[in-house]
N, C-alpha and C. Protein backbone atom coordinates (compact mmCIF):
# COMPACT_ATOMS: atom_id res chain seq x y z
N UNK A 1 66.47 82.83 84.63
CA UNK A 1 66.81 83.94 83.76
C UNK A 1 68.24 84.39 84.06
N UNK A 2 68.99 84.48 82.90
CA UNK A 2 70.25 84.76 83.72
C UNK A 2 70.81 86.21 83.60
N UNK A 3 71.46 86.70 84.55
CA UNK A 3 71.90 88.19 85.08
C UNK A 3 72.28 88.92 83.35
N UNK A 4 71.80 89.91 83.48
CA UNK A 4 73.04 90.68 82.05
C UNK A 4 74.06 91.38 82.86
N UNK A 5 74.96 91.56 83.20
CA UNK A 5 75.65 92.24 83.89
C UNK A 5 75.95 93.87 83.11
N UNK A 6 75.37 93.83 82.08
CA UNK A 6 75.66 95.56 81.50
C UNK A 6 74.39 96.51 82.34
N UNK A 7 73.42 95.41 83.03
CA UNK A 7 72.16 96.06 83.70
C UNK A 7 72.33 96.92 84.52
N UNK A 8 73.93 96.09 85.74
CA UNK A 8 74.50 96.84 86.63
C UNK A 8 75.52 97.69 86.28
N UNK A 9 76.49 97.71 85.36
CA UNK A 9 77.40 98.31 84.56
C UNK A 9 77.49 98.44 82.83
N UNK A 10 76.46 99.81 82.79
CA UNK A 10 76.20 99.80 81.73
C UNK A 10 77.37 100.14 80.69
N UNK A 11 78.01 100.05 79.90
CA UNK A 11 78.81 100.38 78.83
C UNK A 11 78.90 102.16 78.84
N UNK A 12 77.80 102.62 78.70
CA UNK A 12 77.88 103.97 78.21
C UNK A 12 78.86 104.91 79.43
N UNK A 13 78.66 104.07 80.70
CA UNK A 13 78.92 105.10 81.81
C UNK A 13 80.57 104.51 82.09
N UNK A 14 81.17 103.51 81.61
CA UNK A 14 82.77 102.68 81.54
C UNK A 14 83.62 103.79 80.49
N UNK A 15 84.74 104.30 81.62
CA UNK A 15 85.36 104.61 80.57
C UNK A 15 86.79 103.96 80.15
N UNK A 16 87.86 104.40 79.35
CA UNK A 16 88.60 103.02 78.98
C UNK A 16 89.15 102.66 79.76
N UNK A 17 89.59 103.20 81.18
CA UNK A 17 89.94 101.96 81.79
C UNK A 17 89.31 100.73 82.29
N UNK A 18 87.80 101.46 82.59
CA UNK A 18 86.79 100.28 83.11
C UNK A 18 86.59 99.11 81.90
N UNK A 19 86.80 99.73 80.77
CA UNK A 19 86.26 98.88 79.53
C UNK A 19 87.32 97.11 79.96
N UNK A 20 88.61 97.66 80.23
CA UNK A 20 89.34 96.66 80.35
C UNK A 20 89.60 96.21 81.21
N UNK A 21 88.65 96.95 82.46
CA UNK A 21 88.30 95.81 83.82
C UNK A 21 89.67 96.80 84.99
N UNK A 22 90.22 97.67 84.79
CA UNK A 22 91.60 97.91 85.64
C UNK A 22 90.94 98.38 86.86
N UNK A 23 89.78 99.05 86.64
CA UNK A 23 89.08 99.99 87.79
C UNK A 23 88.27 99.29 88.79
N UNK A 24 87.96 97.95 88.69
CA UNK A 24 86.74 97.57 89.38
C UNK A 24 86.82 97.67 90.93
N UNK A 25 88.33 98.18 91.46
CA UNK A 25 88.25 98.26 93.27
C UNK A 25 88.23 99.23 93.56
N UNK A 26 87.95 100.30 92.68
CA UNK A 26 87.72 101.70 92.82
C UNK A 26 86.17 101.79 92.82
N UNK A 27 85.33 102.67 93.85
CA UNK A 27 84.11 102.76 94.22
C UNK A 27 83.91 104.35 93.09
N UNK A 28 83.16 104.03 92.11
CA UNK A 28 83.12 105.33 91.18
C UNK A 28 82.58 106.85 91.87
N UNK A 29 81.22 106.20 92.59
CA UNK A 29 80.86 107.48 93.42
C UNK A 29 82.45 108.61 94.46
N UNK A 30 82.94 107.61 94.53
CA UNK A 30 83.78 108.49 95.90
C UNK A 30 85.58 108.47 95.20
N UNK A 31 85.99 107.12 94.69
CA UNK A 31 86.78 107.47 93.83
C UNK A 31 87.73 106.77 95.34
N UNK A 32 87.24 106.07 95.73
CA UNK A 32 88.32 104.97 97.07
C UNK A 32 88.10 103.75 96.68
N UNK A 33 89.04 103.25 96.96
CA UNK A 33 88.75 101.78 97.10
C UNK A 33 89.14 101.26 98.44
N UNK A 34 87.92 100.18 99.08
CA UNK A 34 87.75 100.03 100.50
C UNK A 34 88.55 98.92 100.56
N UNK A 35 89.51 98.61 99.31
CA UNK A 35 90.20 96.88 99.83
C UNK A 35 91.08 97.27 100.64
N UNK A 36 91.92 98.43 100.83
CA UNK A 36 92.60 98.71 102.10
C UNK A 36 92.37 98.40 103.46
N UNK A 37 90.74 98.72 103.52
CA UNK A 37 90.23 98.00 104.82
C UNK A 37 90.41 96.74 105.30
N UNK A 38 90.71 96.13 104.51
CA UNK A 38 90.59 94.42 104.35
C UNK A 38 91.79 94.02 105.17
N UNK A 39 92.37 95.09 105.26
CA UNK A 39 93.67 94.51 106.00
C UNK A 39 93.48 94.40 107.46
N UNK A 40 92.56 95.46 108.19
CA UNK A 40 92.05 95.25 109.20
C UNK A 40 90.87 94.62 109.60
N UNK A 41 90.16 93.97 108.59
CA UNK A 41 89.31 92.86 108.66
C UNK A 41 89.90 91.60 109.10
N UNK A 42 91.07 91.57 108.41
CA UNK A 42 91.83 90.27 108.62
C UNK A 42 92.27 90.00 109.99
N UNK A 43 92.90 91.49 109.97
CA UNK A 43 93.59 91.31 111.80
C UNK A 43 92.46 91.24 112.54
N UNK A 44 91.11 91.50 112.66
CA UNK A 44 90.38 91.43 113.48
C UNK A 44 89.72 89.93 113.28
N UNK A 45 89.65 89.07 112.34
CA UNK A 45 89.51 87.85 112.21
C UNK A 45 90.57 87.17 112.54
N UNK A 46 92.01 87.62 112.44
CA UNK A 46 93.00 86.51 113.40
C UNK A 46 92.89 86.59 114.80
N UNK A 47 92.57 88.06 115.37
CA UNK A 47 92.29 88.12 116.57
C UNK A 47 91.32 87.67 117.27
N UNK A 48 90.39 87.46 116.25
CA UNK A 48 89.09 86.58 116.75
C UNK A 48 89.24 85.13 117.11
N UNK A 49 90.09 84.69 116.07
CA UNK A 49 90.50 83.33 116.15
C UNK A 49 91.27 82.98 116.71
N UNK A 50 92.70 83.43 117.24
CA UNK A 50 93.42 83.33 117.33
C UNK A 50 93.41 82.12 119.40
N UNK A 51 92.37 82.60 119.90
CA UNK A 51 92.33 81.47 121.09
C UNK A 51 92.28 80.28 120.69
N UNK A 52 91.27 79.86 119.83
CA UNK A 52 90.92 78.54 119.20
C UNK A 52 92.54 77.88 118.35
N UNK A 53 92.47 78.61 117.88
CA UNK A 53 93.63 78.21 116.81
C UNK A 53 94.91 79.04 116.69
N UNK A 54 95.78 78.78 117.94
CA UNK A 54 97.06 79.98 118.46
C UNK A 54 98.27 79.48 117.18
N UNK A 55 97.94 78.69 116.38
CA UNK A 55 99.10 78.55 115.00
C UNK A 55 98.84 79.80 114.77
N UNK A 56 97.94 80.64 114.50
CA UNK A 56 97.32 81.57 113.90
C UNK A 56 98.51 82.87 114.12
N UNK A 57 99.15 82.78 115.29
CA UNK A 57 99.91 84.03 116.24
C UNK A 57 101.65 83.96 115.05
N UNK A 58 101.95 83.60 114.24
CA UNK A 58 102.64 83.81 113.29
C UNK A 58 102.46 84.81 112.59
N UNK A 59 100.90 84.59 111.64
CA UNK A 59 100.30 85.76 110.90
C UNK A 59 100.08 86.64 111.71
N UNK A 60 99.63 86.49 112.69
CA UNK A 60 99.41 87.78 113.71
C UNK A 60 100.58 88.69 113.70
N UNK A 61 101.66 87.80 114.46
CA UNK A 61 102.83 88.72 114.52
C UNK A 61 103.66 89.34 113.48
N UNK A 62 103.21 88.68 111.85
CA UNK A 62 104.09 89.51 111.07
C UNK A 62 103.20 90.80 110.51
N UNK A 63 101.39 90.89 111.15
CA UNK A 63 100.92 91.92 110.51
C UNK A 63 101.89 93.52 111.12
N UNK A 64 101.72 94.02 109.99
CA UNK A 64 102.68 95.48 109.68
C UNK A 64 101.75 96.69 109.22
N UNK A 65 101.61 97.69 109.81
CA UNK A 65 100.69 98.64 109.25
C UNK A 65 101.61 99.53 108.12
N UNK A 66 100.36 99.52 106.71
CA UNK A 66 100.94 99.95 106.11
C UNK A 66 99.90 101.41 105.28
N UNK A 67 100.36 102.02 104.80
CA UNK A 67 99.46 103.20 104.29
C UNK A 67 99.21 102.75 102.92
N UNK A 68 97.63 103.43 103.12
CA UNK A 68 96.48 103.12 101.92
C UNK A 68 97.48 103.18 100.47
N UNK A 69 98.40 104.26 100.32
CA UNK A 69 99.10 104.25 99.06
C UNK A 69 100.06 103.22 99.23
N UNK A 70 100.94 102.55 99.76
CA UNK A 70 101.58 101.59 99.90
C UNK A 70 101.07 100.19 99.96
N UNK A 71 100.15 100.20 100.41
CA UNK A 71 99.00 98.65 100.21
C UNK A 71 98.40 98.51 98.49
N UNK A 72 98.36 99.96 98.00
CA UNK A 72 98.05 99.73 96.66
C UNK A 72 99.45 99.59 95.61
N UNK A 73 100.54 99.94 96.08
CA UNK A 73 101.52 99.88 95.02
C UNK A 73 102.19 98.91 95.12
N UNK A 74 101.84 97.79 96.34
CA UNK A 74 102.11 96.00 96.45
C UNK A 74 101.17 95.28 96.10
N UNK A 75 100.04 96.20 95.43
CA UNK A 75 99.12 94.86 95.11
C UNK A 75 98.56 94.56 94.18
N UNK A 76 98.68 92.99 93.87
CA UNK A 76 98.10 93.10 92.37
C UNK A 76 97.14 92.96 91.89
N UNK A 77 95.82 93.56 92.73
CA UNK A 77 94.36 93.67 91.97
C UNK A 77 94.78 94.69 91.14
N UNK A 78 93.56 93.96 90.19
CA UNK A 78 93.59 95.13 88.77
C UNK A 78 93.25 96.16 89.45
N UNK A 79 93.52 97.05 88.84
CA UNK A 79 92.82 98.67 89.36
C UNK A 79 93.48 99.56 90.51
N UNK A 80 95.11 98.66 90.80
CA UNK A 80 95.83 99.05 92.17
C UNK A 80 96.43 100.47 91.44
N UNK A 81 96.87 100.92 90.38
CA UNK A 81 97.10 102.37 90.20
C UNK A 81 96.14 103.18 90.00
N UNK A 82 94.87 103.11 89.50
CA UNK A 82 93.98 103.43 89.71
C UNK A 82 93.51 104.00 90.89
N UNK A 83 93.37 103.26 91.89
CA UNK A 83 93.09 103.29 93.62
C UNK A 83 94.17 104.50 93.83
N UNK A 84 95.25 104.52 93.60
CA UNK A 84 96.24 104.91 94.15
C UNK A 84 95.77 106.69 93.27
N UNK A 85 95.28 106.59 92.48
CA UNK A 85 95.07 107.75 91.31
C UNK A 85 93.79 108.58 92.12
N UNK A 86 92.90 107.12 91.98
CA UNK A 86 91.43 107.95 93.02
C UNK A 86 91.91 108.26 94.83
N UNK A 87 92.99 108.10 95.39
CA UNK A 87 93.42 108.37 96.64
C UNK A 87 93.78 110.13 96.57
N UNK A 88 94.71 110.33 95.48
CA UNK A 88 95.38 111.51 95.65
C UNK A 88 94.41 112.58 94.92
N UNK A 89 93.25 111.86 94.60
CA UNK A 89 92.45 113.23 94.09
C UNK A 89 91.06 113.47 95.00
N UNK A 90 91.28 112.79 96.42
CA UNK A 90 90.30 113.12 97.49
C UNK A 90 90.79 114.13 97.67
N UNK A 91 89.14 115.18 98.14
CA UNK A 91 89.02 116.44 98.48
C UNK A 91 90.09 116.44 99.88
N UNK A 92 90.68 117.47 99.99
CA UNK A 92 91.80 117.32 101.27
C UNK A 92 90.79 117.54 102.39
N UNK A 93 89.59 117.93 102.36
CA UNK A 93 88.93 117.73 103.94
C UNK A 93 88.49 116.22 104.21
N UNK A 94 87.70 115.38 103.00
CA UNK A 94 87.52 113.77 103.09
C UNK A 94 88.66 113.30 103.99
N UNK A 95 89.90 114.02 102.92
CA UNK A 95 91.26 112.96 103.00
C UNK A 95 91.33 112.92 104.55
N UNK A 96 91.67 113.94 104.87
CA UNK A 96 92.07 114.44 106.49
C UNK A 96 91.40 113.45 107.46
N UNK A 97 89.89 113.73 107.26
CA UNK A 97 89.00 112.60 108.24
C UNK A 97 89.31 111.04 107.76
N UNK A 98 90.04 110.80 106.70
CA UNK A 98 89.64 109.53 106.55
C UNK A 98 91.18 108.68 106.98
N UNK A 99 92.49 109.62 106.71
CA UNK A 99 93.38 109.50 107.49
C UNK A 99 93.79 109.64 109.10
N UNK A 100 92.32 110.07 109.22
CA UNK A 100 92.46 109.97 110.91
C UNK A 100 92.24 109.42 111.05
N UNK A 101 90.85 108.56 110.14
CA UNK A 101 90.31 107.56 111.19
C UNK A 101 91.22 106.15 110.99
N UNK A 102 92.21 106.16 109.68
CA UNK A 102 93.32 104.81 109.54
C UNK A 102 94.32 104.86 110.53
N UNK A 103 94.47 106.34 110.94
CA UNK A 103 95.56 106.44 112.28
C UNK A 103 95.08 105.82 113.31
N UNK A 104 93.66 106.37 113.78
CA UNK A 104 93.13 105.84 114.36
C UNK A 104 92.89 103.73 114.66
N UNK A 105 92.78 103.33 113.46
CA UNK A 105 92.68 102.36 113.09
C UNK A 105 94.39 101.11 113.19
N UNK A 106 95.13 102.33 112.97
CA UNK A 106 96.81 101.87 112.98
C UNK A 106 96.77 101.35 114.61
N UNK A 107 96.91 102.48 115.02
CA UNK A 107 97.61 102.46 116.62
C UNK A 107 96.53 101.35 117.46
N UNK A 108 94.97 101.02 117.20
CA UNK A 108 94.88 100.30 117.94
C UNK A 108 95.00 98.66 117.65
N UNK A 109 95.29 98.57 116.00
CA UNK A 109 96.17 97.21 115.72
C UNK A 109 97.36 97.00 116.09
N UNK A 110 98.11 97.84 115.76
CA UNK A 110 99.35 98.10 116.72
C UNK A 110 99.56 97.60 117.76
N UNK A 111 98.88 98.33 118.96
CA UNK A 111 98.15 97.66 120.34
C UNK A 111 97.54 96.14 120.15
N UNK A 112 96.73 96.02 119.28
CA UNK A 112 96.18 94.49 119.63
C UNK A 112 97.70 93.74 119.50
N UNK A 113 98.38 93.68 118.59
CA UNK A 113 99.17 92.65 118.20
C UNK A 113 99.77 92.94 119.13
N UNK A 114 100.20 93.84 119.74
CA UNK A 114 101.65 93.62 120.46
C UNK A 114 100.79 92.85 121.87
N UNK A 115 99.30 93.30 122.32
CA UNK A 115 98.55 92.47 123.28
C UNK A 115 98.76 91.09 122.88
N UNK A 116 98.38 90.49 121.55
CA UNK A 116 98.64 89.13 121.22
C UNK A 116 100.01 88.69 121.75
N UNK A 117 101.18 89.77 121.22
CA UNK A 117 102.43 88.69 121.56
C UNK A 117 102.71 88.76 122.43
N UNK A 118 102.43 89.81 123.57
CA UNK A 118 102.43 89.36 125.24
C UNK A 118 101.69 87.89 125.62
N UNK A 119 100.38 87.81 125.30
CA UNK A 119 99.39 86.67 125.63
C UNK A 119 100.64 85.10 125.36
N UNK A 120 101.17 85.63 124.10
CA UNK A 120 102.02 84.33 123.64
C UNK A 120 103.26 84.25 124.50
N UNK A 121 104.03 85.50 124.30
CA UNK A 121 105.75 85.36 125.29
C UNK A 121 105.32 84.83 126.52
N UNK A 122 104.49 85.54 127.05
CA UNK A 122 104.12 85.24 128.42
C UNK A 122 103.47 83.81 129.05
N UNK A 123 103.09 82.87 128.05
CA UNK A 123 102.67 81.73 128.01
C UNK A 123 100.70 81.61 128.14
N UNK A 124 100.59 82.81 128.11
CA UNK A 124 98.91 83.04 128.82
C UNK A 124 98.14 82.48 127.67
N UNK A 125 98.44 82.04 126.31
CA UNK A 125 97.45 81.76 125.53
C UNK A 125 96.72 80.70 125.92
N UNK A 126 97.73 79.62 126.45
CA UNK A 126 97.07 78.52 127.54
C UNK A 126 95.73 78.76 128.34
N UNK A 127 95.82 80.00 128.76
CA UNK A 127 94.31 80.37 129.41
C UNK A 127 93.16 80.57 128.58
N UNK A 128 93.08 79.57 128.01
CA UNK A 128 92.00 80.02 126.97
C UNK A 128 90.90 81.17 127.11
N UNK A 129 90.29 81.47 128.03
CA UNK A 129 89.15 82.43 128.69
C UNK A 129 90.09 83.74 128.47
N UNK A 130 91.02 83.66 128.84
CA UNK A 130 91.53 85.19 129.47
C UNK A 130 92.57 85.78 127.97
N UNK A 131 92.92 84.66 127.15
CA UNK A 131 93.43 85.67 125.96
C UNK A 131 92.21 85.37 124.88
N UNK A 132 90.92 84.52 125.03
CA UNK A 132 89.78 85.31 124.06
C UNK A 132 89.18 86.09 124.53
N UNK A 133 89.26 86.69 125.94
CA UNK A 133 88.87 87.89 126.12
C UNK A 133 89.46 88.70 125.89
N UNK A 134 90.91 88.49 125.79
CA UNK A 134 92.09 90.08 125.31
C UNK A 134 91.74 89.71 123.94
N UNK A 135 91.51 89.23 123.19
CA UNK A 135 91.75 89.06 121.79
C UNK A 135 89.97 89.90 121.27
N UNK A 136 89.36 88.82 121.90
CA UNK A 136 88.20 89.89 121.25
C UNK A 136 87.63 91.20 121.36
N UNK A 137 88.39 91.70 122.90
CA UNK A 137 88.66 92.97 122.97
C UNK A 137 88.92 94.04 122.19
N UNK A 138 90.35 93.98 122.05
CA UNK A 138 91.05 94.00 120.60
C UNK A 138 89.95 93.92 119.38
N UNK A 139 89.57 92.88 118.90
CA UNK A 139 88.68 92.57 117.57
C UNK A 139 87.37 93.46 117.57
N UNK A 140 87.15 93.82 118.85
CA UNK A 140 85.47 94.96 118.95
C UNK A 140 86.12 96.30 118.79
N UNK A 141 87.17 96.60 119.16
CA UNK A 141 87.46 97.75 119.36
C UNK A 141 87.95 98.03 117.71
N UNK A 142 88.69 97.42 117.04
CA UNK A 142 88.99 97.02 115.53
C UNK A 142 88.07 97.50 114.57
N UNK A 143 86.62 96.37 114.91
CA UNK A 143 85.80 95.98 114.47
C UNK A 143 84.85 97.98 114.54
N UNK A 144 84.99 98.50 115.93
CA UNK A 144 84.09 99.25 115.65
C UNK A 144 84.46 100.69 114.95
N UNK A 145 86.06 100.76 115.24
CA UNK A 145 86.95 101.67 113.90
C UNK A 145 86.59 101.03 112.91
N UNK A 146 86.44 100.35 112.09
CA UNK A 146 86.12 99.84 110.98
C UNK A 146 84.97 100.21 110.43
N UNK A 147 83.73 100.17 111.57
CA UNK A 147 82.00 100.84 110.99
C UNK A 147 82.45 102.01 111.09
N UNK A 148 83.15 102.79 111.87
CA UNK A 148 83.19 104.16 111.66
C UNK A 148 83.87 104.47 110.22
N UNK A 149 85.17 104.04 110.00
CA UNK A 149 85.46 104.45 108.84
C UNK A 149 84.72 103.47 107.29
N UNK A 150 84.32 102.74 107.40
CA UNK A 150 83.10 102.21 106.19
C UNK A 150 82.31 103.62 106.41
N UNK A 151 81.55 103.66 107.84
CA UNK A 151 80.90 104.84 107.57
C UNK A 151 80.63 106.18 106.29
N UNK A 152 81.97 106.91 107.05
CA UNK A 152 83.01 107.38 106.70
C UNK A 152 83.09 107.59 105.06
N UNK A 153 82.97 106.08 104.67
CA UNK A 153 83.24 106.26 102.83
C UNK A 153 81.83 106.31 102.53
N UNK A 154 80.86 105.88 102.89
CA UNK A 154 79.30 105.62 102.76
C UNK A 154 78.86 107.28 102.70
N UNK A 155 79.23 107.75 103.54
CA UNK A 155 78.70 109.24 103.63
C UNK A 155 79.09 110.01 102.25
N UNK A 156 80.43 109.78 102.00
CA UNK A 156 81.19 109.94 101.07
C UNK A 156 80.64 109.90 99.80
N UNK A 157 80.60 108.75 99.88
CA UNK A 157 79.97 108.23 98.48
C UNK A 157 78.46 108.93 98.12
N UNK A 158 77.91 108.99 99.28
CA UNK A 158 76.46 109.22 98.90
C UNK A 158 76.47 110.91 98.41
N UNK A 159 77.77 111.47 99.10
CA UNK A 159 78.07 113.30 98.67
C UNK A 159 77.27 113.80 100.06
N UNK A 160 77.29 113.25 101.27
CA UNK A 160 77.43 113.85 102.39
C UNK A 160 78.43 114.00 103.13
N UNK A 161 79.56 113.72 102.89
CA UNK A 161 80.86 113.65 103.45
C UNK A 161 81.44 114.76 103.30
């Protein structure tokens, strides 16, 4: 039987921007879009990888932290002004917690990478054991800012936030 997709997105509730698809990385309940996160998904998957496969420490070293409105006005998913539209009309108490927790989220990528390019200047990636333990360090600590702020939008979304 195959999917109707108006089942999950019915017509009546699209308005014209959705009609023409611009909105779809915008979460309607909360009015964010979580592809920002994605950027620290990534760094925590190069950091994961990065013992196995040290080509990897290129991308590593050119990641750059950038703010949720600046990740949307370089990017070209549909719906990036949009995002940028549903950003500036969070309640300023959401906003506050949710910019802490990306600060939060900044400074300890920040920290991982610059841990990565020590592991590399220093020649230690060679130790395989001892920079996938700095690396996945790094990637848990990443990884568990990350459930906090998913959290974070989940609460949000549901109108407990």
């Amino acid at each position: 039987m195959p999917l109707d997709v108006q089942l999950i997105e019915p017509k009546q509730r699209q308005g014209p921007e959705d009609a023409r698809g611009s909105n779809r990385i915008v979460n309607p309940a909360l009015g964010l879009a979580s592809d920002y996160l994605n950027l620290f998904h990534e760094l925590a998957m190069l950091l994961e990888q990065l013992p196995q496969m040290p080509e990897l420490i290129e991308g590593l070293l050119a990641w750059k932290p950038v703010s949720c409105r600046e990740h949307f006005e370089k990017s070209v998913l549909s719906g990036s002004g949009s995002a940028i539209e549903a950003y500036e009309r969070l309640s300023p108490s959401f906003r506050r917690h949710f910019e802490s927790a990306l600060e939060e989220l900044d400074v300890v990528a920040v920290a991982s990478v610059a841990a990565a390019r020590r592991l590399f200047k220093d020649g230690r990636m060679d130790d395989l054991a001892r920079s996938a333990a700095t690396c996945e360090r790094a990637a848990h600590k990443m990884r568990v800012l990350l459930a906090r702020a998913t959290r974070l939008i989940d609460r949000a979304s549901l109108g407990s936030g």
